[in-house]
N, C-alpha and C. Protein backbone atom coordinates (compact mmCIF):
# COMPACT_ATOMS: atom_id res chain seq x y z
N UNK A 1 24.48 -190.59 15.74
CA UNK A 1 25.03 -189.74 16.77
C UNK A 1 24.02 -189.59 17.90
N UNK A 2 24.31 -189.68 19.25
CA UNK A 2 23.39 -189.77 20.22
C UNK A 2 23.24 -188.47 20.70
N UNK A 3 22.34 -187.86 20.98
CA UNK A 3 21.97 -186.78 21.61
C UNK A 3 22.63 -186.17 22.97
N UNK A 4 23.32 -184.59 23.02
CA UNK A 4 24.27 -184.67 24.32
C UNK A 4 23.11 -184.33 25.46
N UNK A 5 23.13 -185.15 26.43
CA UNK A 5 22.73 -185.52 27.82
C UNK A 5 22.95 -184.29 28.74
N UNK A 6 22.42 -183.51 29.55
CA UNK A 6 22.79 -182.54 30.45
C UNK A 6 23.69 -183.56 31.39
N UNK A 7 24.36 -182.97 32.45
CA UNK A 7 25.20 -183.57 33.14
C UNK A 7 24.48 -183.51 34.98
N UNK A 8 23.79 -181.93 34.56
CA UNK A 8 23.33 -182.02 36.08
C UNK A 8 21.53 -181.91 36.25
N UNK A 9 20.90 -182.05 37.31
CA UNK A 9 20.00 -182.23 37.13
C UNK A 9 19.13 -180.66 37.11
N UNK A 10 18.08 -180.13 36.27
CA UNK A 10 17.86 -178.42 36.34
C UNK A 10 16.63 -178.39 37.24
N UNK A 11 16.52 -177.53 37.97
CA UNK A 11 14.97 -176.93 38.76
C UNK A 11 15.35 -175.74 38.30
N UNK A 12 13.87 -175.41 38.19
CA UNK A 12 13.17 -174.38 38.53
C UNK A 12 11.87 -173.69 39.07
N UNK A 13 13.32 -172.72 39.77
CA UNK A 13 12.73 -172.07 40.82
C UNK A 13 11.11 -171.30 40.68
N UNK A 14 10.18 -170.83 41.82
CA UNK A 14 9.38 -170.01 41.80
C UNK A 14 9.53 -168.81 40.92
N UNK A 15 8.56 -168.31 40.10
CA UNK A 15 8.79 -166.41 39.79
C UNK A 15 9.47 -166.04 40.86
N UNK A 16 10.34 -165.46 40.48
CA UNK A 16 11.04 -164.18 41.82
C UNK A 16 11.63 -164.84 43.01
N UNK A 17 11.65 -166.41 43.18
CA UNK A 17 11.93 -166.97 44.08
C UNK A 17 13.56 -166.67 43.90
N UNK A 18 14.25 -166.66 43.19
CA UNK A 18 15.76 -166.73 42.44
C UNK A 18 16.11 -165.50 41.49
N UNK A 19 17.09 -164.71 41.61
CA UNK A 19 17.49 -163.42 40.98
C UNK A 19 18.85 -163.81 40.90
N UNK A 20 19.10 -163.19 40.21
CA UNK A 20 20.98 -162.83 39.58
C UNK A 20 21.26 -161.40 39.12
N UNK A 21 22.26 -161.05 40.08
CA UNK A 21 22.69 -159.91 39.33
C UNK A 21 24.03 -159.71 38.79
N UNK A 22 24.34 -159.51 37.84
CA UNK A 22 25.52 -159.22 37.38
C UNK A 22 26.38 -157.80 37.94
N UNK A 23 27.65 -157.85 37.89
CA UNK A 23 28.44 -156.67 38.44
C UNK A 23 28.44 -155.36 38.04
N UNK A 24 28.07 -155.43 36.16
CA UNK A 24 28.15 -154.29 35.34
C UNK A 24 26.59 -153.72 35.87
N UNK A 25 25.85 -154.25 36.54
CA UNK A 25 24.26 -153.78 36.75
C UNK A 25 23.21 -153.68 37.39
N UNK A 26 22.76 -152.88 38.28
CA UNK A 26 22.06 -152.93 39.14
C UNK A 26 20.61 -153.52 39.33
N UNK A 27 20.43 -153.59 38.01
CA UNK A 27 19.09 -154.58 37.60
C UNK A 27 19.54 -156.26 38.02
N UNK A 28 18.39 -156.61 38.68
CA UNK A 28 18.48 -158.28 38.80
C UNK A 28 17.25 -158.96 37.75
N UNK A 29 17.48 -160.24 37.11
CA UNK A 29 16.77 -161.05 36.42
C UNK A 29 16.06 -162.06 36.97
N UNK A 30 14.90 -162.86 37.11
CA UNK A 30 14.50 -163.48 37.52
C UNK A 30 14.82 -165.16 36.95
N UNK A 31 15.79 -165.87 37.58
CA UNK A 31 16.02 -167.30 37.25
C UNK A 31 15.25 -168.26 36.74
N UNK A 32 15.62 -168.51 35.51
CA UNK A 32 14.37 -169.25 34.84
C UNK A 32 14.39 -170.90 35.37
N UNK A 33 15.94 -171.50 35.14
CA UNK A 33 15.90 -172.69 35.92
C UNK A 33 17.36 -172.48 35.74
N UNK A 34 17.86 -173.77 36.89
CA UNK A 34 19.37 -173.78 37.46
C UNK A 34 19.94 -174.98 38.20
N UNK A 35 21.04 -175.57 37.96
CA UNK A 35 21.32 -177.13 37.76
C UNK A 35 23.01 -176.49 39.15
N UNK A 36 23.56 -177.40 39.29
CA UNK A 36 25.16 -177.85 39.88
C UNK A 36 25.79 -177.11 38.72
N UNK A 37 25.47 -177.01 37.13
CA UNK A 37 26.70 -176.59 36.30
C UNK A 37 26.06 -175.07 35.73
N UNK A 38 25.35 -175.01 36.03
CA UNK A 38 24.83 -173.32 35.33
C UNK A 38 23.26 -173.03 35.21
N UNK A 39 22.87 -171.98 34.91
CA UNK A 39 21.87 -171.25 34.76
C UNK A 39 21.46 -170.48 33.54
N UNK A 40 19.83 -170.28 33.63
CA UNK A 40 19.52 -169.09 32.78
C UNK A 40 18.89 -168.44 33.19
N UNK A 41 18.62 -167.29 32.22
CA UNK A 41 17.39 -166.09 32.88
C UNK A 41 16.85 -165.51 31.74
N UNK A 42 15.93 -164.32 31.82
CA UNK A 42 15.51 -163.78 30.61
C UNK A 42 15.19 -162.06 31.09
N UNK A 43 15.76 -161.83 29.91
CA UNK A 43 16.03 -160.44 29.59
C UNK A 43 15.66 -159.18 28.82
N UNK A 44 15.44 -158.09 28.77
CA UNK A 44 15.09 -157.24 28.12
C UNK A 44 16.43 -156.00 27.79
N UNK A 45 16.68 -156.26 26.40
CA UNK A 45 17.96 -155.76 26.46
C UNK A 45 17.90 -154.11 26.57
N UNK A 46 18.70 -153.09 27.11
CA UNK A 46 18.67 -151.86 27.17
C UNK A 46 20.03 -151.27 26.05
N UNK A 47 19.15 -150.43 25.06
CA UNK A 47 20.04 -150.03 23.98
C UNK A 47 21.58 -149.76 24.75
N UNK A 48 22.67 -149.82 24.29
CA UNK A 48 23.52 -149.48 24.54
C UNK A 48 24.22 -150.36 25.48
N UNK A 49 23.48 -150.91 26.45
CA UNK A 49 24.30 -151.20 27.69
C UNK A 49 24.13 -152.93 27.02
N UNK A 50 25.66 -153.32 27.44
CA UNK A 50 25.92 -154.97 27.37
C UNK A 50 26.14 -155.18 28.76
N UNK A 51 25.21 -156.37 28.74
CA UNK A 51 25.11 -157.43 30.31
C UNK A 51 26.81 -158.17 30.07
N UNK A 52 27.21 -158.12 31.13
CA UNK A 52 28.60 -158.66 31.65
C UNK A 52 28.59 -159.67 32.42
N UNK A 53 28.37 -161.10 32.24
CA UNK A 53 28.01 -161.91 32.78
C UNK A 53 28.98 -163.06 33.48
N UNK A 54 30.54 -162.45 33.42
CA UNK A 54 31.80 -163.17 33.78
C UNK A 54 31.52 -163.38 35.57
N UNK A 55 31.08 -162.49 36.29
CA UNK A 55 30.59 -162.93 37.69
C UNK A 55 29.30 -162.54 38.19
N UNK A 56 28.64 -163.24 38.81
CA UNK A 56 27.27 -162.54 39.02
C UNK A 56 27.40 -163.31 40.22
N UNK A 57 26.10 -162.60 41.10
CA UNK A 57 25.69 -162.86 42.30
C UNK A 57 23.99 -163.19 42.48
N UNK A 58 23.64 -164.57 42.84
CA UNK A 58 22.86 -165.18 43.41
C UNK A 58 21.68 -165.21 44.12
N UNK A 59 20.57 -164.29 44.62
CA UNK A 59 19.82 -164.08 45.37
C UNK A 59 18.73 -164.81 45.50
N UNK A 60 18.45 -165.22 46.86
CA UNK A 60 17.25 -166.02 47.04
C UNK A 60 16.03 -164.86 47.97
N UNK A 61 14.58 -165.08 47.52
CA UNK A 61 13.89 -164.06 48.21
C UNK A 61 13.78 -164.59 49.58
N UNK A 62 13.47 -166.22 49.97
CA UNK A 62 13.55 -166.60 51.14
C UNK A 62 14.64 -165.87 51.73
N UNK A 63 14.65 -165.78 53.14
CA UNK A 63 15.60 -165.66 54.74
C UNK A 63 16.77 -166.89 54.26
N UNK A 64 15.77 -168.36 54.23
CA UNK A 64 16.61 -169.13 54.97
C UNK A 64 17.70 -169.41 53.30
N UNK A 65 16.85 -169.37 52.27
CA UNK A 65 18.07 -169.88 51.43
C UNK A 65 19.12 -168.69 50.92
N UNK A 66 19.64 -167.70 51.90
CA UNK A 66 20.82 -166.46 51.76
C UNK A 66 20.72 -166.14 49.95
N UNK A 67 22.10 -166.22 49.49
CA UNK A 67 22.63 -165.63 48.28
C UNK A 67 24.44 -166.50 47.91
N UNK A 68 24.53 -165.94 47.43
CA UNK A 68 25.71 -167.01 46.68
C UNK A 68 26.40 -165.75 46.06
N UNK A 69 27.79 -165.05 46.13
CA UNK A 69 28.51 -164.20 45.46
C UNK A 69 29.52 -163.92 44.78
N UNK A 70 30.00 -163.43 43.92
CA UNK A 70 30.98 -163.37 42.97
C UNK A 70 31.63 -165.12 42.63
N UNK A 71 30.38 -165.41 41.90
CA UNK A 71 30.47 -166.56 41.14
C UNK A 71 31.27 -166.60 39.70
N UNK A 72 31.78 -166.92 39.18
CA UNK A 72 32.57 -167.09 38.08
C UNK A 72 31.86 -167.70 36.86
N UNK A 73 31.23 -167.26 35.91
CA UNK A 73 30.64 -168.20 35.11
C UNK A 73 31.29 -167.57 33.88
N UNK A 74 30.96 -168.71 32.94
CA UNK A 74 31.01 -168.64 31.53
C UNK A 74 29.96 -168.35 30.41
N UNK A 75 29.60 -167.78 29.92
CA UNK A 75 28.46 -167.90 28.78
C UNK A 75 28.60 -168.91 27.60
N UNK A 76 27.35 -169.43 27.40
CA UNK A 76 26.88 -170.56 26.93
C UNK A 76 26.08 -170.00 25.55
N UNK A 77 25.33 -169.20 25.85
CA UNK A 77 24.27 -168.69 25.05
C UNK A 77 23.19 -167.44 25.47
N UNK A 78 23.27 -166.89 24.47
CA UNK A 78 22.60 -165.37 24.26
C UNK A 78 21.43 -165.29 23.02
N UNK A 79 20.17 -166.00 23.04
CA UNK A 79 19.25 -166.01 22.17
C UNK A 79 18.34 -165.10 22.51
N UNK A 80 17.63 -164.41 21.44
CA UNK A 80 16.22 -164.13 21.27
C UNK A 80 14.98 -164.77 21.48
N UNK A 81 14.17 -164.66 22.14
CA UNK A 81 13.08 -165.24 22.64
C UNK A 81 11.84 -164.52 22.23
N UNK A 82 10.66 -164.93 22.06
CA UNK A 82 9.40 -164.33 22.51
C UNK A 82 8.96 -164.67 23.82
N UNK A 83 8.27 -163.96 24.54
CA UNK A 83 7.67 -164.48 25.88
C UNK A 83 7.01 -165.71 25.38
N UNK A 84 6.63 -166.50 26.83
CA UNK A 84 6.01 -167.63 26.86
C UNK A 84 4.72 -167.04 26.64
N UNK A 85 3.33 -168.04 25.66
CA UNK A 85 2.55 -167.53 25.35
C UNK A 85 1.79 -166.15 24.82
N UNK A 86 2.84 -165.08 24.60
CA UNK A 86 2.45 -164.00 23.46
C UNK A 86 2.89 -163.84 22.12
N UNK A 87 2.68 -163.18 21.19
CA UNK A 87 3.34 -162.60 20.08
C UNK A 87 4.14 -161.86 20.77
N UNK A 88 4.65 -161.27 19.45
CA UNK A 88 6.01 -160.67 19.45
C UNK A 88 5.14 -158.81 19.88
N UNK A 89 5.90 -158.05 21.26
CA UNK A 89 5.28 -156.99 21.86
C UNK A 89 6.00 -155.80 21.58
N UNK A 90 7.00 -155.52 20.30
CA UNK A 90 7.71 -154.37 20.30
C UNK A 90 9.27 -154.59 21.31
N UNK A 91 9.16 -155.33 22.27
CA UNK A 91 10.42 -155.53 22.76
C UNK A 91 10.83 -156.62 22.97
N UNK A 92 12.25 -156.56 22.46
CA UNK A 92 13.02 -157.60 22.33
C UNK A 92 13.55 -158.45 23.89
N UNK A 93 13.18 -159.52 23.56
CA UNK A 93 13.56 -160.46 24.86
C UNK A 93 15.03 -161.37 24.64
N UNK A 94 15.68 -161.87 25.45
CA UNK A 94 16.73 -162.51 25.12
C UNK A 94 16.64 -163.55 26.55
N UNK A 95 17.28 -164.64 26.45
CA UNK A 95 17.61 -165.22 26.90
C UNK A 95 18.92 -165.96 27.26
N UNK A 96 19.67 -165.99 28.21
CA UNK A 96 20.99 -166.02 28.57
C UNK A 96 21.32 -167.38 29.25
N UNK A 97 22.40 -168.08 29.26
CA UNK A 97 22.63 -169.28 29.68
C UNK A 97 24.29 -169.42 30.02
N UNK A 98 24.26 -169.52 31.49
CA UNK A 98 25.70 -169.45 31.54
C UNK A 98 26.20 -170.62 32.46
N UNK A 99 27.16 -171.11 32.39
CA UNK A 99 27.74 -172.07 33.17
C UNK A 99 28.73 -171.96 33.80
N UNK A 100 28.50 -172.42 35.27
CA UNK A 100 29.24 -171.87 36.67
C UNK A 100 30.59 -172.56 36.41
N UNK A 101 31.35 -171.65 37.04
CA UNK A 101 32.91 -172.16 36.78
C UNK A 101 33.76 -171.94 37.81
N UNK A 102 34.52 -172.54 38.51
CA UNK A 102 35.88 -172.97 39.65
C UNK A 102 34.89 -172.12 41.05
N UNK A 103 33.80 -173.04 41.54
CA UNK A 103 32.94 -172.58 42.46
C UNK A 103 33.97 -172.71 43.80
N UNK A 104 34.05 -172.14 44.70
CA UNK A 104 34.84 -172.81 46.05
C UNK A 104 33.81 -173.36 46.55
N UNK A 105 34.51 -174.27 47.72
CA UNK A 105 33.85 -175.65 47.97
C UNK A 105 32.42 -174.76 49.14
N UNK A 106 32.57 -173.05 49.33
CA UNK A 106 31.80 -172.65 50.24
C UNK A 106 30.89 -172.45 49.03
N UNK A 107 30.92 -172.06 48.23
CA UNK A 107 29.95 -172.02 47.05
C UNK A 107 28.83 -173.23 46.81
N UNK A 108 29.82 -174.20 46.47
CA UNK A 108 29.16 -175.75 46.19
C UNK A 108 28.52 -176.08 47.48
N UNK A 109 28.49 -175.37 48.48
CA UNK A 109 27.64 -176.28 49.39
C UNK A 109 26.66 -175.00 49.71
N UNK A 110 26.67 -173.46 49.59
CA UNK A 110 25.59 -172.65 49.60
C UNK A 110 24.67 -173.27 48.50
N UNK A 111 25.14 -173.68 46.92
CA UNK A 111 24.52 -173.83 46.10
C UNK A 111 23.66 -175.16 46.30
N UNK A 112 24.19 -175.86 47.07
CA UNK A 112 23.67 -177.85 47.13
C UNK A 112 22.21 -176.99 48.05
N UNK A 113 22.71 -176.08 48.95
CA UNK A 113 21.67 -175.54 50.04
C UNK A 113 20.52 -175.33 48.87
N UNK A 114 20.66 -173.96 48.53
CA UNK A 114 19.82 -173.22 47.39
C UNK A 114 18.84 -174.47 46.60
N UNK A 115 19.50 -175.28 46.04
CA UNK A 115 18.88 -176.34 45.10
C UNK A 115 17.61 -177.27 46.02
N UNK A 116 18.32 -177.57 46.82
CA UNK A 116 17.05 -178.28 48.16
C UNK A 116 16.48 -177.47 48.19
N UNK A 117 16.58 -176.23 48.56
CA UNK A 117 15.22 -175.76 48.99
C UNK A 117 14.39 -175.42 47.79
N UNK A 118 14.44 -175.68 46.11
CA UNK A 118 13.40 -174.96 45.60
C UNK A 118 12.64 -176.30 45.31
């Protein structure tokens, strides 16, 4: 059985260069990396409250590369993580992976923008 192949190609962005925020939350995440078909990020979960990740919105810290809004995605995956290079610190990290879904064609070309520039 051959190994499944990503379809699009992933960058990633600068720390903080790339944020997402979801609708249910005023907190934004910092974009870990992000392709033409979806994204991830990483998280610190807050008792009680579930991240709602059916549309989120896009932010770039640059001027020139804007933001991208009420995107449509799907979830892919919701794992547990440790940070990169520590033990385990008392709080739980997660990591999220979702894949963009029925983008309009003003989307697909903010997003073609976004991708050049990182």
């Amino acid at each position: 059985m051959m190994p499944k192949r990503k379809q699009f190609n992933r960058y990633t962005p600068m720390p903080g260069a790339l944020r997402v925020f979801t609708h249910n939350s005023t907190d934004g995440w910092n974009i870990r990396d992000i392709s033409k078909g979806g994204l991830s990020f990483q998280y610190t979960p807050i008792f009680g409250e579930t991240i709602e990740s059916e549309t989120i919105d896009i932010v770039g810290s640059g001027c020139d590369q804007g933001g991208l809004i009420n995107i449509a995605c799907k979830l892919v995956y919701d794992i547990g993580v440790l940070s990169e290079g520590r033990s385990f610190s008392g709080k739980e990290k997660r990591r999220r992976g979702l894949k963009l879904v029925e983008l309009t064609e003003t989307q697909n070309n903010m997003l073609d923008n976004l991708l050049a520039a990182i």
